[in-house]
Protein backbone atom coordinates (compact mmCIF):
# COMPACT_ATOMS: atom_id res chain seq x y z
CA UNK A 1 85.33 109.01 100.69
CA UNK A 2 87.90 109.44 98.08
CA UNK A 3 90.53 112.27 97.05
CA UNK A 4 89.56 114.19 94.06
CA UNK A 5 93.31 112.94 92.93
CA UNK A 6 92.32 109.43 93.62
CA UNK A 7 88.94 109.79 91.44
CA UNK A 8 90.79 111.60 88.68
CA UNK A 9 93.64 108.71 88.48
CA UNK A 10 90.66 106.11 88.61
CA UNK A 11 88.86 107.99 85.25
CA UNK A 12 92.26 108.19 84.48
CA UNK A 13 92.64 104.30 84.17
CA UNK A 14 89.09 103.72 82.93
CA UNK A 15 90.06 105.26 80.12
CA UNK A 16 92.70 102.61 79.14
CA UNK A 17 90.74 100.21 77.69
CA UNK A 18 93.27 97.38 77.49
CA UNK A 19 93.90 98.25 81.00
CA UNK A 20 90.50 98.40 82.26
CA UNK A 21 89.45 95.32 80.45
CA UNK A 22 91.80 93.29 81.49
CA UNK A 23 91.46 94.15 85.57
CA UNK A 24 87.69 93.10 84.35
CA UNK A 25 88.93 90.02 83.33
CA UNK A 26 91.12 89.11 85.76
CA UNK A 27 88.49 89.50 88.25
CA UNK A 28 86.59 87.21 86.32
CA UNK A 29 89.47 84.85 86.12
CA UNK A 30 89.65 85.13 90.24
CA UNK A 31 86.07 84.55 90.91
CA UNK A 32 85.30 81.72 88.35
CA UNK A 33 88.30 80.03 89.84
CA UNK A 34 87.71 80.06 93.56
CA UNK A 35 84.14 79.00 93.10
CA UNK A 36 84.94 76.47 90.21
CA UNK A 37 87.28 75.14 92.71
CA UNK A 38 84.51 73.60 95.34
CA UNK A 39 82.75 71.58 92.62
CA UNK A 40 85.48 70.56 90.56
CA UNK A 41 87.01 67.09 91.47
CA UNK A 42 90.63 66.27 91.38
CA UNK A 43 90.05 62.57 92.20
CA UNK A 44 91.72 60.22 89.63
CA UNK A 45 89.72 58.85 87.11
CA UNK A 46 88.52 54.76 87.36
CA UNK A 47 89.58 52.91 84.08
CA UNK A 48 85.85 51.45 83.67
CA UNK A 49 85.13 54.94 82.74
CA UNK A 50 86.77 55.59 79.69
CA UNK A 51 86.00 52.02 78.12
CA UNK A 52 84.19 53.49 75.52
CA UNK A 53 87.46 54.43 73.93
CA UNK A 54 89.40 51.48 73.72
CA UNK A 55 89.09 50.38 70.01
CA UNK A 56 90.55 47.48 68.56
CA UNK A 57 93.49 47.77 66.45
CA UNK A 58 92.90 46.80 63.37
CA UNK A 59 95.63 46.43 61.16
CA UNK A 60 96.04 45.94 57.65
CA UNK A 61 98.71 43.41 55.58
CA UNK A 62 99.24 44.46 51.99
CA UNK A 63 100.38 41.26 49.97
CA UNK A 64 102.74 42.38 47.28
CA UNK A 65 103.54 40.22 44.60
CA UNK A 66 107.23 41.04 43.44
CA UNK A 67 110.07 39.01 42.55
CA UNK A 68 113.66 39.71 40.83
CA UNK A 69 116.58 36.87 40.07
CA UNK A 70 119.47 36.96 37.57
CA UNK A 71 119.81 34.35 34.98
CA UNK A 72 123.54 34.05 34.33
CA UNK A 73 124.90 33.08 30.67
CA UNK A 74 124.07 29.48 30.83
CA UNK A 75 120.69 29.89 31.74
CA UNK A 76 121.31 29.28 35.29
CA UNK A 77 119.00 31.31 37.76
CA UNK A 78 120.49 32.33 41.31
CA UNK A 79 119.63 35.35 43.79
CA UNK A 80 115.94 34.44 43.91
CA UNK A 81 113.52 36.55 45.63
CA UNK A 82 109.93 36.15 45.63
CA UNK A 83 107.03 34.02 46.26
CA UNK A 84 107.49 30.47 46.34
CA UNK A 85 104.83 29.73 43.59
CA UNK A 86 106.64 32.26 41.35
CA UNK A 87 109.79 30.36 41.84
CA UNK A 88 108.14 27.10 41.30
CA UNK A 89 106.30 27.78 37.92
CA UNK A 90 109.75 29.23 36.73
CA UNK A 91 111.98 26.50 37.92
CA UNK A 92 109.65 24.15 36.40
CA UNK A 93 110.45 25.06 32.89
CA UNK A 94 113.68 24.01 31.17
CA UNK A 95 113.96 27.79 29.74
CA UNK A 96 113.25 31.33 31.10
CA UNK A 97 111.29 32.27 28.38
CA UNK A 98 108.85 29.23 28.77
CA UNK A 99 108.34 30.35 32.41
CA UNK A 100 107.62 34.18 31.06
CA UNK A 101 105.13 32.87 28.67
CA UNK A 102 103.09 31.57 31.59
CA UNK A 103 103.85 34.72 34.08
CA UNK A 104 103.38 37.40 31.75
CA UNK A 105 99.70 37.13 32.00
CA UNK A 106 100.12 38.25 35.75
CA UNK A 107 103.18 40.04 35.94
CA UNK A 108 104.94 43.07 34.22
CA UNK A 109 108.42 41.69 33.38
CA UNK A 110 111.51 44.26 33.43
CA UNK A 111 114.73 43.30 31.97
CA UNK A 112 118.15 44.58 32.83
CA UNK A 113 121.59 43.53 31.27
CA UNK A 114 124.90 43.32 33.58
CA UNK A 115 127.85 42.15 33.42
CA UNK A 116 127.71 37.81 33.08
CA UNK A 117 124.16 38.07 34.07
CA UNK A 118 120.80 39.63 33.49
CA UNK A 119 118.49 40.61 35.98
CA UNK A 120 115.11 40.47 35.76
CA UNK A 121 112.33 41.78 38.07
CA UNK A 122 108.12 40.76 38.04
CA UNK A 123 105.68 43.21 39.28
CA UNK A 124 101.87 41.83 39.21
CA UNK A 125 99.78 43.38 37.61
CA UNK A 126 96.56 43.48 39.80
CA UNK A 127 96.07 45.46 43.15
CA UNK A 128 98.01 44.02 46.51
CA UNK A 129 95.33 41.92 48.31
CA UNK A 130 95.03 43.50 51.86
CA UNK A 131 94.59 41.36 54.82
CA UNK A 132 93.19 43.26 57.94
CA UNK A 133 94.08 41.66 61.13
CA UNK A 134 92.69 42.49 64.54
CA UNK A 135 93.89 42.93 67.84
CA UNK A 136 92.03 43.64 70.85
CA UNK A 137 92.02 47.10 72.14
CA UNK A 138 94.75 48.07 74.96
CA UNK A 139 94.51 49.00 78.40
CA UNK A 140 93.60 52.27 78.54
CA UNK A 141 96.84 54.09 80.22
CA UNK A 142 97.26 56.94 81.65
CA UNK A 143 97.91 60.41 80.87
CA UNK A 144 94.67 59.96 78.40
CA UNK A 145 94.24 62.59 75.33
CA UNK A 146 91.37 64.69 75.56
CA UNK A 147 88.15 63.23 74.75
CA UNK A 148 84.14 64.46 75.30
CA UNK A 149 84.28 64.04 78.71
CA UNK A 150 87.65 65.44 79.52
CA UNK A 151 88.30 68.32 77.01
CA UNK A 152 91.37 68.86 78.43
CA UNK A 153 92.61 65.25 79.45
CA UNK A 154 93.90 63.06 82.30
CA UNK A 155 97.30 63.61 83.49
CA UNK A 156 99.84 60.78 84.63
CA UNK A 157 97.61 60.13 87.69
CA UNK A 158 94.07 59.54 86.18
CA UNK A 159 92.46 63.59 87.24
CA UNK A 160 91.01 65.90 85.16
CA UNK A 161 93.35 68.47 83.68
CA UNK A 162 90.57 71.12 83.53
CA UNK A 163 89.88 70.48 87.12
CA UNK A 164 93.70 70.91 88.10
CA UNK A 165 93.82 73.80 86.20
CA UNK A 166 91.45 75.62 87.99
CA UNK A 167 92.19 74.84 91.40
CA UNK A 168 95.93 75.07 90.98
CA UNK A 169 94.99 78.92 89.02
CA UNK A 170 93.18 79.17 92.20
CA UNK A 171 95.51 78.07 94.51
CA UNK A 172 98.46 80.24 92.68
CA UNK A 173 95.78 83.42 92.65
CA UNK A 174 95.45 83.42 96.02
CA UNK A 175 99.27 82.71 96.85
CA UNK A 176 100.03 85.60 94.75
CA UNK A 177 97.74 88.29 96.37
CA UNK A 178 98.76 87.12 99.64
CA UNK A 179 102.82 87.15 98.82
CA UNK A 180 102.19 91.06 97.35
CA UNK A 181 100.58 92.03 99.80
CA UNK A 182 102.65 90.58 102.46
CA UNK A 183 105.95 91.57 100.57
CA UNK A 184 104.54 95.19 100.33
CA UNK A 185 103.99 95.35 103.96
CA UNK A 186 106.97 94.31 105.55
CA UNK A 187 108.45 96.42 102.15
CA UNK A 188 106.32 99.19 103.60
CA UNK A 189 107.87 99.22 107.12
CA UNK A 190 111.58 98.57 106.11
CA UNK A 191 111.12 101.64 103.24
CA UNK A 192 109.63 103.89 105.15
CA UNK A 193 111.70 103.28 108.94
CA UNK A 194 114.80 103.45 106.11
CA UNK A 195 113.56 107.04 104.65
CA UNK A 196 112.39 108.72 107.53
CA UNK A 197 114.86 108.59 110.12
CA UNK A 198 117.87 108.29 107.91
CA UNK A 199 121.39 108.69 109.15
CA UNK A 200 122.39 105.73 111.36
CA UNK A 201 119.28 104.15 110.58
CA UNK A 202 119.16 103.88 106.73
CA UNK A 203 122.94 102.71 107.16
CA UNK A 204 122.22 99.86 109.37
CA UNK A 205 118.27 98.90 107.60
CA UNK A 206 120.81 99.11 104.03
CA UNK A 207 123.58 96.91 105.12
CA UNK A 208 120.97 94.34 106.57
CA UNK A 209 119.18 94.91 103.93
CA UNK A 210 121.84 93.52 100.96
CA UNK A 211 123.23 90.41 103.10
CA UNK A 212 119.58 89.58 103.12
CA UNK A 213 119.26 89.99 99.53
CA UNK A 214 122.29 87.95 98.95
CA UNK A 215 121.08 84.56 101.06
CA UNK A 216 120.32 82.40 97.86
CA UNK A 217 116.45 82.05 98.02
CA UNK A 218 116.40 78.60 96.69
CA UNK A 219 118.81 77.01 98.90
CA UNK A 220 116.47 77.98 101.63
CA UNK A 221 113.63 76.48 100.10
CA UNK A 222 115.41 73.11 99.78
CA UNK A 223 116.64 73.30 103.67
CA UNK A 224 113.26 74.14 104.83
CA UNK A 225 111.27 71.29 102.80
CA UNK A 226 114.12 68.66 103.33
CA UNK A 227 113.30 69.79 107.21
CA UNK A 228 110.15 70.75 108.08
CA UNK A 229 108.20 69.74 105.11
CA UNK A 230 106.28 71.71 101.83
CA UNK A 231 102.81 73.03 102.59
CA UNK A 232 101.10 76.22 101.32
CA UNK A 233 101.62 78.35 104.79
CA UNK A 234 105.87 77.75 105.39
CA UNK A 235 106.08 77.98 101.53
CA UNK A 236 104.70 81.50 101.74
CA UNK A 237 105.98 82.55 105.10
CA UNK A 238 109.54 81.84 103.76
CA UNK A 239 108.90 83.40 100.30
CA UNK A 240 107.76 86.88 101.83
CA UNK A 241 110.46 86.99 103.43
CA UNK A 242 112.77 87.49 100.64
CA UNK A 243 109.97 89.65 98.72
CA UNK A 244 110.25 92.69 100.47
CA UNK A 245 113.55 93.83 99.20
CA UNK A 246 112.22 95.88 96.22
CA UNK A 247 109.49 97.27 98.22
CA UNK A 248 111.59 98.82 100.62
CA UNK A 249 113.90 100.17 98.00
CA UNK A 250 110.44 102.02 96.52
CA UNK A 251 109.32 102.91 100.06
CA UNK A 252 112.80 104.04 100.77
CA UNK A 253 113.00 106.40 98.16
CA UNK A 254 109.53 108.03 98.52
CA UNK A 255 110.45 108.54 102.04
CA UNK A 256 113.52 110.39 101.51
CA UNK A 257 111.67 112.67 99.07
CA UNK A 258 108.50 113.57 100.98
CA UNK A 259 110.46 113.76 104.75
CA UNK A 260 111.31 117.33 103.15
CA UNK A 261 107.82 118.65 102.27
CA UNK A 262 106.52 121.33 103.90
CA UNK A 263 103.52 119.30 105.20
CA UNK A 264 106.18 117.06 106.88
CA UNK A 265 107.88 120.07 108.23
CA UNK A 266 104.50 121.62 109.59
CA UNK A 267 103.45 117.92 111.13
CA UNK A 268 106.48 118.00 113.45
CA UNK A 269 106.25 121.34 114.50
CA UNK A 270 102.61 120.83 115.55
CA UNK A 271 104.33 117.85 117.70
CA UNK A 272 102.90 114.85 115.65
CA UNK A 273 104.24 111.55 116.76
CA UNK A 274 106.66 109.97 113.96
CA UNK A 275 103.91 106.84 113.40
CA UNK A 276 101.27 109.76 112.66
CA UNK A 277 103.88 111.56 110.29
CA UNK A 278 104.39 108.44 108.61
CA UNK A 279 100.93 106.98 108.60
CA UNK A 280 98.98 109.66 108.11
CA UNK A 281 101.14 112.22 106.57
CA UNK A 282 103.66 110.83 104.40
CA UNK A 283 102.09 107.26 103.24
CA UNK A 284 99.28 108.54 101.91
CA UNK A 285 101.05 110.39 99.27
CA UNK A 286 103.96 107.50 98.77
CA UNK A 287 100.98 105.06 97.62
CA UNK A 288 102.38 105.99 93.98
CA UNK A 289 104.66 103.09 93.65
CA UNK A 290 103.02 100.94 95.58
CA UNK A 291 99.67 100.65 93.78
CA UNK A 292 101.69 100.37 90.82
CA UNK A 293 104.03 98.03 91.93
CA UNK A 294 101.40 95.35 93.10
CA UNK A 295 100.30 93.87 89.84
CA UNK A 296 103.91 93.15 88.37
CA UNK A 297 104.40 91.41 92.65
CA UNK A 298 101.23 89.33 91.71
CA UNK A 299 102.64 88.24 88.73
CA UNK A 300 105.94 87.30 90.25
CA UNK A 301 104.47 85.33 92.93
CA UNK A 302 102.21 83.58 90.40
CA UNK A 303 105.21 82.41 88.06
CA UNK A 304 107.55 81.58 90.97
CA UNK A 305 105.13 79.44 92.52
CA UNK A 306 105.02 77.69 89.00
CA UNK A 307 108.70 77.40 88.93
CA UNK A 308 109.08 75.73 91.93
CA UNK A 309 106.01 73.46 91.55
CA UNK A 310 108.03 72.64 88.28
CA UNK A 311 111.50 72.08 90.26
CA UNK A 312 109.56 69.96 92.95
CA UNK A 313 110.10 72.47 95.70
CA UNK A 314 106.97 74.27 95.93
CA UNK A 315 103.55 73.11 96.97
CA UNK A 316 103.23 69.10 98.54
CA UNK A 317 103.16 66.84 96.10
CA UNK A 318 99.63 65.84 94.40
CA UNK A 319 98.66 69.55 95.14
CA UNK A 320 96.95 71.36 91.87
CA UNK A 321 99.14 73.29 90.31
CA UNK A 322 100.28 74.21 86.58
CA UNK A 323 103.86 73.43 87.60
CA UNK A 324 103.45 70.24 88.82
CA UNK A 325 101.52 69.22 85.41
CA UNK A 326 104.41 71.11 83.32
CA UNK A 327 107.06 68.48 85.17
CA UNK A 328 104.49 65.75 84.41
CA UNK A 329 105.14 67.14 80.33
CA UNK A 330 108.58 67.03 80.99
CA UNK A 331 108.45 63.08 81.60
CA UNK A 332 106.13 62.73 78.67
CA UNK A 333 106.58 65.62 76.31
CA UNK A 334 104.20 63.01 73.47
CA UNK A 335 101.27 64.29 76.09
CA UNK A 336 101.00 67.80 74.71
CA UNK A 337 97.47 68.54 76.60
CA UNK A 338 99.73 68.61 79.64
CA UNK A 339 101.72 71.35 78.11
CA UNK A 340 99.56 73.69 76.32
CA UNK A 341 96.36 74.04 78.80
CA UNK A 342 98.51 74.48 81.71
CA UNK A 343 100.67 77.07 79.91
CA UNK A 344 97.81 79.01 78.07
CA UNK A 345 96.15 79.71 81.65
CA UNK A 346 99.56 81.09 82.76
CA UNK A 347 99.89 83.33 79.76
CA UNK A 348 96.49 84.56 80.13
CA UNK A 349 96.50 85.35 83.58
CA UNK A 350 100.13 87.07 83.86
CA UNK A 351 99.12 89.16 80.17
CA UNK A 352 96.15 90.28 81.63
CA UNK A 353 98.55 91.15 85.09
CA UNK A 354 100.87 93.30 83.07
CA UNK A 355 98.23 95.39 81.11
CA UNK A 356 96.05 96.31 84.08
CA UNK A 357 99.83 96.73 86.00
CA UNK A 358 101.31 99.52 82.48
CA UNK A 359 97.57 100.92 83.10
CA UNK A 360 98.06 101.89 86.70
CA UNK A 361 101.66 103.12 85.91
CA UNK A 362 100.21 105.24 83.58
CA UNK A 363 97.40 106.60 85.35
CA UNK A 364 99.08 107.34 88.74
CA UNK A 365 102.15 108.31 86.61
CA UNK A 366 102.31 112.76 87.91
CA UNK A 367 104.59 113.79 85.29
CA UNK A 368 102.87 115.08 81.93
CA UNK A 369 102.88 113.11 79.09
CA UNK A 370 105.70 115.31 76.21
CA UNK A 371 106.82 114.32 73.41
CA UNK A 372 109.78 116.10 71.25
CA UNK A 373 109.10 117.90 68.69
């Protein structure tokens, strides 16, 4: 069923580990993700379920006893601060020192000499009393921390951030796929018409080619949501559009090299119809860039959906998405469970993307591997 070059470059990647793993894992990732998706629930959250965390607040009122004053040179006390009682049982006594007598039972007495004046300042001896004081507990708000039955938290809307985690990795997994492969078809066809006619052909394909390139992507995205609306089907009809471009450029090349070969030569002496040249003769053996071109196009598509679920012109709005809970961050940044759960399953997923992606490149890679000496 297979090439003997095709099984070689397979052993070839198996024995990659990091490579191999990871394509394990992402496949994993995938499956877990579209099943998880049909019994996970993204509805929000009723407050009556989370009233086992509201506690009261309970807070506590430390009563320190501390005064200071001055006494000036005729005895004469001003710039009183302190408890009343204190200033009572001193004012009471013709003399300062009768009043310390009394105090100095309760209170550590300090002494400083100015200018005029002389300052004095009573700390008590015993322990502050503490008063605690309770409040009843507050609403409970929204997002909500993590807690035992939502490890990962609510988000500003009362749903599960585990749940929108998986459905938007879902949702972005299957985006992805579809964007690469749809970007590496109409790549395919561009490349390949580009490369194997040539002459007037290429020209034309390569001028069309860079205005395309040079419509601003994002502009278009604006027009078309502000217009027809955001759903998942325009949002990837308009993005493979644009995706193409460094397919064809691949395709192109491949083309121009192989349209030489002898195989190509014998093909259209035999009388081979161009589609059969190009299908069957020349295709098969410009796969090279392709296959290893398509995990570094997933990852793209993954982290550009993100993007513009972050910028608000990606998926409609309440759709599951690690974007959309990144902007929600961005409002609240004190909510870090919207930041780091949402992040970590992006990091995981494109890592994993760009090791099985340098494992392909390596195994389909025909050139020897030399080092100098």
């Amino acid at each position: 069923m297979f090439s003997p070059l095709t099984k070689k470059r397979f052993r070839a990647f198996t024995r990659i580990k990091r490579a191999w793993y990871s394509l394990v894992g992402l496949a994993v990732i995938y499956v877990f993700c579209q099943v998880a998706s049909f019994f996970l629930s993204v509805e929000p959250v009723p407050a009556s379920d989370l009233e086992n965390y509201r506690t009261p607040v309970i807070e506590r009122l430390y009563d320190v006893r501390t005064a200071r004053f001055s006494v000036d040179s005729q005895g004469k006390i001003f710039g009183y601060e302190g408890p009343v009682d204190v200033r009572n049982a001193i004012m009471s006594k013709a003399k300062v020192d009768e009043a310390f007598e009394i105090l100095k039972g309760e209170f550590d007495i300090e002494k400083t000499q100015a200018e005029g004046h002389v300052r004095y300042f009573l700390k008590s001896k015993a322990a502050p009393a503490v008063t605690l004081v309770g409040y009843p507990p507050e609403e409970v708000s929204y997002p909500f921390a993590p807690c035992k039955e939502h490890l990962f938290g609510l988000d500003h809307g009362g749903r599960d951030v585990f749940a929108l985690v998986v459905r938007g990795m879902a949702i972005a997994l299957n985006f992805g796929v579809l964007l690469a492969f749809s970007g590496m078809f109409i790549g395919l066809v561009f490349g390949a018409v580009e490369g194997y006619f040539g002459g007037k052909t290429d020209i034309l394909c390569q001028r069309f080619t860079e205005i395309w390139s040079a419509i601003p992507f994002l502009y278009v995205m604006i027009f078309i949501g502000s217009t027809i609306g955001r759903s998942f089907a325009i949002l990837l009809a308009c993005y493979a559009i644009f995706n193409w471009i460094a397919v064809s450029y691949y395709v192109r090349a491949e083309f121009l090299r192989l349209r030489v070969r002898t195989f190509v030569e014998a093909a259209k002496c035999q009388g081979f119809s161009s589609a059969r040249i190009i299908f069957g003769h020349i295709l098969p053996n410009a796969l090279t860039p392709l296959i290893t071109l398509f995990p570094f196009l997933l990852m793209g598509a993954i982290g550009s959906l993100a993007v513009l679920d972050f910028l608000g012109f990606g998926l409609p709005p309440m759709t599951p998405s690690c974007g959309e809970l990144l902007r929600q961050a961005q409002a609240d940044p004190s909510s870090w469970w919207l930041i780091f759960f949402p992040a970590m399953a992006l990091f995981v997923v494109m890592l994993l993307t760009v090791l099985v992606g340098e494992g392909l490149r390596d195994a389909f890679d025909p050139r020897q591997k030399s080092k100098l000496q």
